[in-house]
Protein backbone atom coordinates (compact mmCIF):
# COMPACT_ATOMS: atom_id res chain seq x y z
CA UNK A 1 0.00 0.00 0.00
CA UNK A 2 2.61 2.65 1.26
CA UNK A 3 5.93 2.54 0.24
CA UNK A 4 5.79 6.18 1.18
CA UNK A 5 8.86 5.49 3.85
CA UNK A 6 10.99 4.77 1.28
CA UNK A 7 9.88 7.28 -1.80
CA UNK A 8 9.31 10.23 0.12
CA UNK A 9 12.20 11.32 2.17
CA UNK A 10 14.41 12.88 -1.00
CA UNK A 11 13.53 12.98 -4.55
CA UNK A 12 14.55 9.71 -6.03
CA UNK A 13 17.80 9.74 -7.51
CA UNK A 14 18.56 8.95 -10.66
CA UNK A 15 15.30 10.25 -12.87
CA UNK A 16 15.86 13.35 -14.90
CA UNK A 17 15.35 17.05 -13.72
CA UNK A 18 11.92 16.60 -15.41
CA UNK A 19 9.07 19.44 -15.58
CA UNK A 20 6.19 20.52 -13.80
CA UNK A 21 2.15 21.09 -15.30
CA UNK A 22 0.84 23.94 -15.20
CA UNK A 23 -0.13 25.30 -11.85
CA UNK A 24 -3.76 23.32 -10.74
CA UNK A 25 -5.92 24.05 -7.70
CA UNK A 26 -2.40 25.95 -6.11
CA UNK A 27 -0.52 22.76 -7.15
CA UNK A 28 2.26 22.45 -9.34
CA UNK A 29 2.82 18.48 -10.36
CA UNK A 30 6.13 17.70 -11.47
CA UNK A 31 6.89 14.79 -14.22
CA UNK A 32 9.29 13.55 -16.51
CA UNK A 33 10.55 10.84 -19.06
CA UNK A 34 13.24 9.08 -20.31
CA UNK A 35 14.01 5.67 -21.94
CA UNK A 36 13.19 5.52 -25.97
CA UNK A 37 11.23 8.86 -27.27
CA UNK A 38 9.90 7.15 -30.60
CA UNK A 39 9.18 4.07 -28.22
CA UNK A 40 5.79 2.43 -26.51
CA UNK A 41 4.60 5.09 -23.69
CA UNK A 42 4.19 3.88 -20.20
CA UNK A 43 3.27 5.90 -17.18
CA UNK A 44 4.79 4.62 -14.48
CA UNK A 45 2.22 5.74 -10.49
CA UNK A 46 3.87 5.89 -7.97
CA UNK A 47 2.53 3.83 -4.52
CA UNK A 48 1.77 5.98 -1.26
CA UNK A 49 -0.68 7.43 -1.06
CA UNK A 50 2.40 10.52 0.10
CA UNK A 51 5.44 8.60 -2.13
CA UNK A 52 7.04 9.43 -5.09
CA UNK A 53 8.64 8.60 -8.17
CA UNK A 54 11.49 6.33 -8.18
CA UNK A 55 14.31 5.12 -10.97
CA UNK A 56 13.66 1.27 -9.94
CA UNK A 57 10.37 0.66 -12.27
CA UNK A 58 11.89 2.38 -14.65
CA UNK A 59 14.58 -0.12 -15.40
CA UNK A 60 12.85 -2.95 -16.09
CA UNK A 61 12.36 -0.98 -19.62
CA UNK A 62 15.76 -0.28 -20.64
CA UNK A 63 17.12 -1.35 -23.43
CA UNK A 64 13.27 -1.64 -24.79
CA UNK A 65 11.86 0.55 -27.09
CA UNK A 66 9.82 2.30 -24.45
CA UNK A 67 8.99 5.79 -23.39
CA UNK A 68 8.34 5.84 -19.48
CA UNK A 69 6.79 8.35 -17.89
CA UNK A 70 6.95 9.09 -14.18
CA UNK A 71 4.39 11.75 -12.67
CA UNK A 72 4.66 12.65 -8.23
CA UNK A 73 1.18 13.25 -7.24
CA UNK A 74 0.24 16.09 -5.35
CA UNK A 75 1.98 16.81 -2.65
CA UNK A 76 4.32 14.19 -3.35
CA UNK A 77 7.80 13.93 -4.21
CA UNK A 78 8.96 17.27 -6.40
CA UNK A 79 5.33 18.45 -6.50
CA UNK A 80 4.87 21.47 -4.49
CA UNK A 81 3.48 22.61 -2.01
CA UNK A 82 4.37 19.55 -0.17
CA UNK A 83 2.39 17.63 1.77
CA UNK A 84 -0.53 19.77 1.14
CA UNK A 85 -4.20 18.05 1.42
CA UNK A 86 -6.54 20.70 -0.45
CA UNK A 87 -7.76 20.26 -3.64
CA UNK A 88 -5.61 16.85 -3.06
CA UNK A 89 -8.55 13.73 -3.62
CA UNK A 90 -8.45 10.44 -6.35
CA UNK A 91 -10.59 12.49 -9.13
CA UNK A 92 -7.92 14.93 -8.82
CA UNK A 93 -4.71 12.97 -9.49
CA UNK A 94 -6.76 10.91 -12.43
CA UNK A 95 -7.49 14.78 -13.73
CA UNK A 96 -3.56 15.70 -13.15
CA UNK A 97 -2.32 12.48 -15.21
CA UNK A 98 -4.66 13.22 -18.58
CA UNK A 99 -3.75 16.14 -18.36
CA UNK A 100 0.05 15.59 -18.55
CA UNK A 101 -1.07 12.82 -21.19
CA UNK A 102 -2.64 15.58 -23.64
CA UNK A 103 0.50 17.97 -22.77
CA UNK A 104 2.27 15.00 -24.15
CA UNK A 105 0.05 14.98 -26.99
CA UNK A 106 -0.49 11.05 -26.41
CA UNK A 107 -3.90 9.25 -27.82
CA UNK A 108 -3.27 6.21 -25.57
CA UNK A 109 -0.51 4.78 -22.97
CA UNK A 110 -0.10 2.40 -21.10
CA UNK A 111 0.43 2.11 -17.11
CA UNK A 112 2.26 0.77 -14.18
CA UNK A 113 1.70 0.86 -10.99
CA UNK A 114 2.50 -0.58 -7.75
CA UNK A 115 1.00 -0.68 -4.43
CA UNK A 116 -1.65 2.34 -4.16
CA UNK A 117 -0.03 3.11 -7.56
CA UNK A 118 -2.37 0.34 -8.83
CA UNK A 119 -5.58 1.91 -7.12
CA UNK A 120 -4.55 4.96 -9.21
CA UNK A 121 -4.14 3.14 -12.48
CA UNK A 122 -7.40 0.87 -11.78
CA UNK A 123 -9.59 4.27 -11.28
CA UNK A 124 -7.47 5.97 -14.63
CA UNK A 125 -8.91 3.05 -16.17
CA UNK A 126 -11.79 2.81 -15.46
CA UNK A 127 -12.64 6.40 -16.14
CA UNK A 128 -10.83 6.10 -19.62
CA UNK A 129 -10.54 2.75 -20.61
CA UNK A 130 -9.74 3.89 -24.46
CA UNK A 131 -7.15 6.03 -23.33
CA UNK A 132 -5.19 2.63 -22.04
CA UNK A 133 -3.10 0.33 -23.80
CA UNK A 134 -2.27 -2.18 -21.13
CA UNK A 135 -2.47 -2.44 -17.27
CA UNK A 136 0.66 -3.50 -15.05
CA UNK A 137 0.01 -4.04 -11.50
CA UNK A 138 2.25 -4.85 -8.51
CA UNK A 139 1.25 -5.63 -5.20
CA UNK A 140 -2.30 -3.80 -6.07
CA UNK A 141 -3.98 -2.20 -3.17
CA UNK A 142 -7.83 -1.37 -3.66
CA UNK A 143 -8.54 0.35 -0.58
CA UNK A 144 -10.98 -1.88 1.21
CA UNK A 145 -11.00 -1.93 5.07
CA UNK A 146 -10.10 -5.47 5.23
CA UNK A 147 -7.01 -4.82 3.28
CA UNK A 148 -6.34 -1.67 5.78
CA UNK A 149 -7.26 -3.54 9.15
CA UNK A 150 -4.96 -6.39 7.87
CA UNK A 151 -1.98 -4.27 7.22
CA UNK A 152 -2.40 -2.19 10.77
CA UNK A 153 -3.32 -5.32 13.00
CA UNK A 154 0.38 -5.48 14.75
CA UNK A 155 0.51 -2.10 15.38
CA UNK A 156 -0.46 -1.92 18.62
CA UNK A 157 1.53 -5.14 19.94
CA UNK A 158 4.42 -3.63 18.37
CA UNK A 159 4.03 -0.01 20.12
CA UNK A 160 3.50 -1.62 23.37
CA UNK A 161 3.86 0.99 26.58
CA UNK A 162 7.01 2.18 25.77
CA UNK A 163 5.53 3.50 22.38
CA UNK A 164 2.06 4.48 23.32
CA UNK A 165 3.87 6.59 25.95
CA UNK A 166 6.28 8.46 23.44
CA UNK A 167 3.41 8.82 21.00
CA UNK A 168 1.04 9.55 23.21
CA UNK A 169 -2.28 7.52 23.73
CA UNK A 170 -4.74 9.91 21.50
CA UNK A 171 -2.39 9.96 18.72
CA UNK A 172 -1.63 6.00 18.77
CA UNK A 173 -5.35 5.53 19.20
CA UNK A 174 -5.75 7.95 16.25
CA UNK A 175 -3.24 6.32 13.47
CA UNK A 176 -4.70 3.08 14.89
CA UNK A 177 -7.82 4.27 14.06
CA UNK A 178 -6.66 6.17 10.01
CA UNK A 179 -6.42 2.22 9.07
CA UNK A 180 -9.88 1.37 10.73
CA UNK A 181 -12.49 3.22 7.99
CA UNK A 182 -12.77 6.80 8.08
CA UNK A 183 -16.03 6.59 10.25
CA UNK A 184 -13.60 5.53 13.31
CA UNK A 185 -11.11 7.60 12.32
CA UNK A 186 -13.20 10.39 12.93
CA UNK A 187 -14.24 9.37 16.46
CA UNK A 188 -11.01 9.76 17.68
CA UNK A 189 -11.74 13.38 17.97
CA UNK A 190 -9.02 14.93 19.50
CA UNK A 191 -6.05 12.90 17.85
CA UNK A 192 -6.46 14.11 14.53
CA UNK A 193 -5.77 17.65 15.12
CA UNK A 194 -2.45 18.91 13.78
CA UNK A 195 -0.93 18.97 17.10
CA UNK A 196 -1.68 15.19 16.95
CA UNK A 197 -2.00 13.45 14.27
CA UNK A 198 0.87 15.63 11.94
CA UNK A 199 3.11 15.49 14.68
CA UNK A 200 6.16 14.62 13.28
CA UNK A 201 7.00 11.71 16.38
CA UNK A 202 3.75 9.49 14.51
CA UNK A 203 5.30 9.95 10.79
CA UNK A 204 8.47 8.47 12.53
CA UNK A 205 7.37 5.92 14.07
CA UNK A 206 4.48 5.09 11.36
CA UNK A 207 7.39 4.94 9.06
CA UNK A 208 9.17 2.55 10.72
CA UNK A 209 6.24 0.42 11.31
CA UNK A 210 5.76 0.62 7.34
CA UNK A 211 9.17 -0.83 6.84
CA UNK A 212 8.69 -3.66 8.99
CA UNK A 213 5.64 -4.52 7.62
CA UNK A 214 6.98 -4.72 3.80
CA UNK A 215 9.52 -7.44 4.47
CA UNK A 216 8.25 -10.77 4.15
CA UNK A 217 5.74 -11.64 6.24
CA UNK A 218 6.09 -8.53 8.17
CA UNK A 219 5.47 -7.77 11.75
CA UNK A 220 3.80 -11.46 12.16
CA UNK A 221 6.70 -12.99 11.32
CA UNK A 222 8.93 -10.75 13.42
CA UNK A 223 6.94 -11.68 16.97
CA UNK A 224 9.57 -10.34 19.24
CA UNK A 225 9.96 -6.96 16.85
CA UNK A 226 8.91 -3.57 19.17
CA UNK A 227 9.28 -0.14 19.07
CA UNK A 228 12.14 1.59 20.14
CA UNK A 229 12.70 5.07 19.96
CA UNK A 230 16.12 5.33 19.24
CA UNK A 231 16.00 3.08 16.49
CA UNK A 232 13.43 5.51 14.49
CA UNK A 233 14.18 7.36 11.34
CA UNK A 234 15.20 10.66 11.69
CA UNK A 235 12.15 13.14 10.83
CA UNK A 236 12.69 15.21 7.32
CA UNK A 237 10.34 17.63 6.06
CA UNK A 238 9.47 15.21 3.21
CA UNK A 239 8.45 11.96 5.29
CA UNK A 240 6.35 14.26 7.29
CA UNK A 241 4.79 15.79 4.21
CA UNK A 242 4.28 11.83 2.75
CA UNK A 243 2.80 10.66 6.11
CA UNK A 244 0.73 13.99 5.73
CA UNK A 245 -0.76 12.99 2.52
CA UNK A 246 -0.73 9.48 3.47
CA UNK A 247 -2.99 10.34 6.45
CA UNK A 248 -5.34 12.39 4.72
CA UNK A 249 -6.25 9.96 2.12
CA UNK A 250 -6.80 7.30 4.69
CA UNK A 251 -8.92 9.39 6.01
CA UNK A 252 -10.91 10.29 3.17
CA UNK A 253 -11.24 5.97 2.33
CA UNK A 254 -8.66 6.07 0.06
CA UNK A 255 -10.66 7.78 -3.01
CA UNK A 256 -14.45 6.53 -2.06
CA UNK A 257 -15.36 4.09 -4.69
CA UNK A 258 -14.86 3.96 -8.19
CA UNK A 259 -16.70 1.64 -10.88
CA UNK A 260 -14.88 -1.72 -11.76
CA UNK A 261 -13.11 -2.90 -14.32
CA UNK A 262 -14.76 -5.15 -16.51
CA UNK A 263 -12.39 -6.17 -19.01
CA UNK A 264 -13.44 -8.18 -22.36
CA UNK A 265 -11.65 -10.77 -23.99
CA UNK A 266 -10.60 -8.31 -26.84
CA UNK A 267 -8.78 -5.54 -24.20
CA UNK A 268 -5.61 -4.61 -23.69
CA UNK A 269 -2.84 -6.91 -21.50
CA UNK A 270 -2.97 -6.91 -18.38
CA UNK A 271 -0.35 -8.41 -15.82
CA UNK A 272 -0.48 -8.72 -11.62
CA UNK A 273 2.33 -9.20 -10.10
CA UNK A 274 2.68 -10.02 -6.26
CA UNK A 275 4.57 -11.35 -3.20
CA UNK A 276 2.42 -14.12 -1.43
CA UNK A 277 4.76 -13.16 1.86
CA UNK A 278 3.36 -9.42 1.33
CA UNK A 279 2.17 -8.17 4.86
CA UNK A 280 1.62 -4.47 3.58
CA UNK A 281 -0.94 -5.54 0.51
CA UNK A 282 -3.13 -8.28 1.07
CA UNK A 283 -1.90 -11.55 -1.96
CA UNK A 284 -5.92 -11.62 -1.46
CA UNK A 285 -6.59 -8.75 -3.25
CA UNK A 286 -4.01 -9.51 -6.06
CA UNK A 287 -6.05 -13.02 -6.68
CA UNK A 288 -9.76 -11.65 -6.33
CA UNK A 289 -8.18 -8.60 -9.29
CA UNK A 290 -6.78 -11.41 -11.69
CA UNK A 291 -10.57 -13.45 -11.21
CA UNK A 292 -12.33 -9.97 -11.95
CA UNK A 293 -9.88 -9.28 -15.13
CA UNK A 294 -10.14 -12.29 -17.86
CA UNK A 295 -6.84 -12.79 -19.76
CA UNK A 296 -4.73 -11.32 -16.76
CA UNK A 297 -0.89 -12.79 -16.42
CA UNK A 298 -0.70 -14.02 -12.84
CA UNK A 299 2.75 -14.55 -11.12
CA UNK A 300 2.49 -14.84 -7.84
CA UNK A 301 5.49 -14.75 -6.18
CA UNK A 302 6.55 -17.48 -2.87
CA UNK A 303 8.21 -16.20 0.31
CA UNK A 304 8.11 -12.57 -1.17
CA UNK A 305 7.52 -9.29 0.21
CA UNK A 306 6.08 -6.03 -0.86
CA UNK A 307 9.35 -3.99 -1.46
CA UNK A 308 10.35 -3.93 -5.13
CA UNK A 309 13.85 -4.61 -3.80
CA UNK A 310 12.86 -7.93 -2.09
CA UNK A 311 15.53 -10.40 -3.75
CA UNK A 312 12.54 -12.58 -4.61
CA UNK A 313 10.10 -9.88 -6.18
CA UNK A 314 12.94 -7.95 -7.74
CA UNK A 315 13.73 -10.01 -10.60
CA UNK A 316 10.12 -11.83 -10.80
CA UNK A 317 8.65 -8.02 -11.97
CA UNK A 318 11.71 -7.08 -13.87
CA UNK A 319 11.22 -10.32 -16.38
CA UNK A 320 7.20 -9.63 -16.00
CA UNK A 321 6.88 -6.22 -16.65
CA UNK A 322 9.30 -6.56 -19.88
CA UNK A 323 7.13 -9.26 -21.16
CA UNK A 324 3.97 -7.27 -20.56
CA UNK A 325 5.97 -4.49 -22.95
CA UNK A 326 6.11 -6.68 -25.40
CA UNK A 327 2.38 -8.14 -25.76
CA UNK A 328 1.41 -4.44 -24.83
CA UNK A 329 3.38 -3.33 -28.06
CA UNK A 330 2.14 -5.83 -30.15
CA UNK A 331 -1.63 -4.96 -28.91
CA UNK A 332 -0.77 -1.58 -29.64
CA UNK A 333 0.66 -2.23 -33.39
CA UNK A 334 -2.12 -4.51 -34.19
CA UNK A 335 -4.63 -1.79 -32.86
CA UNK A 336 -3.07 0.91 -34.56
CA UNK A 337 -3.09 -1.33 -37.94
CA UNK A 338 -7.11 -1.99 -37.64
CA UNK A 339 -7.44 1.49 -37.69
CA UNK A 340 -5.91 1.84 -40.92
């Protein structure tokens, strides 16, 4: 789901100095591109909801004739202001990323995306399915509360006293609460004032809880893991700004509800790609998408986690995604030649 403790601290290194849209609602969304100009475009969305772009997805196109596009959502990443919730809801990114797509003056792409990433590219989808070429989703999060209790259940063993007492028992109870439906979320009152919930102690320790939880098998498989202080990040104005966003969209129920995908045997290739060790986003959700979406390449990955980097994901989505290039090019060639 996250991956916003690992995206959102710096500005990924690596991608190009890029460019930013024209100002929107007081934000300014910064993109770029790279790979082959002439080639097969693919926006690559980012995971979060508060990460950013990063050079890893990218490379599993190189050396392909593929133009990738990377785009940090609002308040995200480059995109400025940071961390900033107004005007900052699903509808809205969906509206930022056709717009960069007619800027681009693109009739279709395709998209990849990972983690909340997928959410994003479901809803793009489903809002403009002929504007899509091919779907490629990793560790997909949809948003439901069962995926959300799941992925906050340790929490509060792994807080215990010592962490409930550094965070404070409103604001534990409160980013307990963020993963719990926005209807309890909202009970908790007095937590989710900025004195509580933005404090910058919760992004800490949310962000180490968020990097426990993506190795495999996460906090469950870590029983005697708990919270210490001194082992937390150190706060930066960009995990604060991530958790920020992260907080508000949890908040909101990640987007509200957008209409499914119904995908017919003539649409464009789709691949799911997941760890079945994934403690972040439910390997649930990945196998209830790929019954919903006919045709769908499965690879479901053993003993993996949900960071890209996990040895055992890694190369699994590198040797995926390129395939899915390749039938996605050929869809798009054959389309193109119908037309004709």
């Amino acid at each position: 789901m996250s991956d916003a403790s690992r995206t959102s601290p710096e500005p990924a290194p690596g991608l190009p100095p890029g460019d930013w849209l024209e100002e929107c609602d007081g934000h300014r969304v910064w993109w770029a591109e790279g790979g082959d100009p002439q080639g097969l475009p693919v926006l690559v969305v980012h995971g979060g909801p508060g990460g950013a772009s990063r050079i890893e997805p990218t490379r599993w196109f190189a050396g392909l004739a593929v133009r990738w596009i990377v785009l940090d959502q609002r308040g995200c990443g480059r995109s400025t202001p940071p961390g900033e919730t107004a005007h900052n809801e699903l509808p809205a990114l969906l509206a930022d990323m056709e717009r960069l797509r007619e800027r681009l003056g693109l009739a279709r792409w395709a998209l990849a995306g990972g983690s909340w990433g997928a959410r994003v590219a479901l809803a793009y989808a489903s809002r403009w399915p002929q504007r899509v070429d091919g779907l490629f989703l990793r560790s997909p999060f949809t948003g439901t509360e069962a995926e959300t209790r799941r992925y906050i259940a340790p929490w509060r063993r792994w807080l215990g006293a010592d962490g409930r007492a550094w965070l404070g028992e409103a604001v534990a109870d409160a980013a307990e609460a963020l993963f719990h439906g926005a209807t309890a979320a909202r009970r908790v009152g007095s937590g989710l004032t900025p004195s509580g919930i933005d404090d910058e102690r919760v992004a800490r320790a949310w962000s180490a809880y968020d990097d426990l939880q993506s190795q495999p098998g996460g906090l469950v498989a870590r029983a005697a893991a708990r919270f210490e202080a001194a082992r937390l990040p150190a706060a930066t104005p960009a995990m604060r700004a991530g958790w920020r966003v992260h907080a508000h969209y949890a908040l909101g129920g990640w987007g509200g509800d957008e209409e499914a995908l119904a995908w017919s045997p003539g649409d464009p290739p789709v691949s799911v790609v997941w760890g079945e060790a994934d403690a972040t986003c439910d390997p649930a959700v990945a196998h209830a998408l790929v019954a919903r979406l006919p045709g769908a390449c499965a690879l479901a990955v053993r003993g993996a986690g949900h960071r890209m980097s996990d040895p055992l994901l890694a190369p699994a989505l590198a040797a995926a995604a390129r395939d899915w290039a390749a039938e996605v090019a050929a869809y798009s060639g054959a389309r193109q030649r119908s037309l004709r």
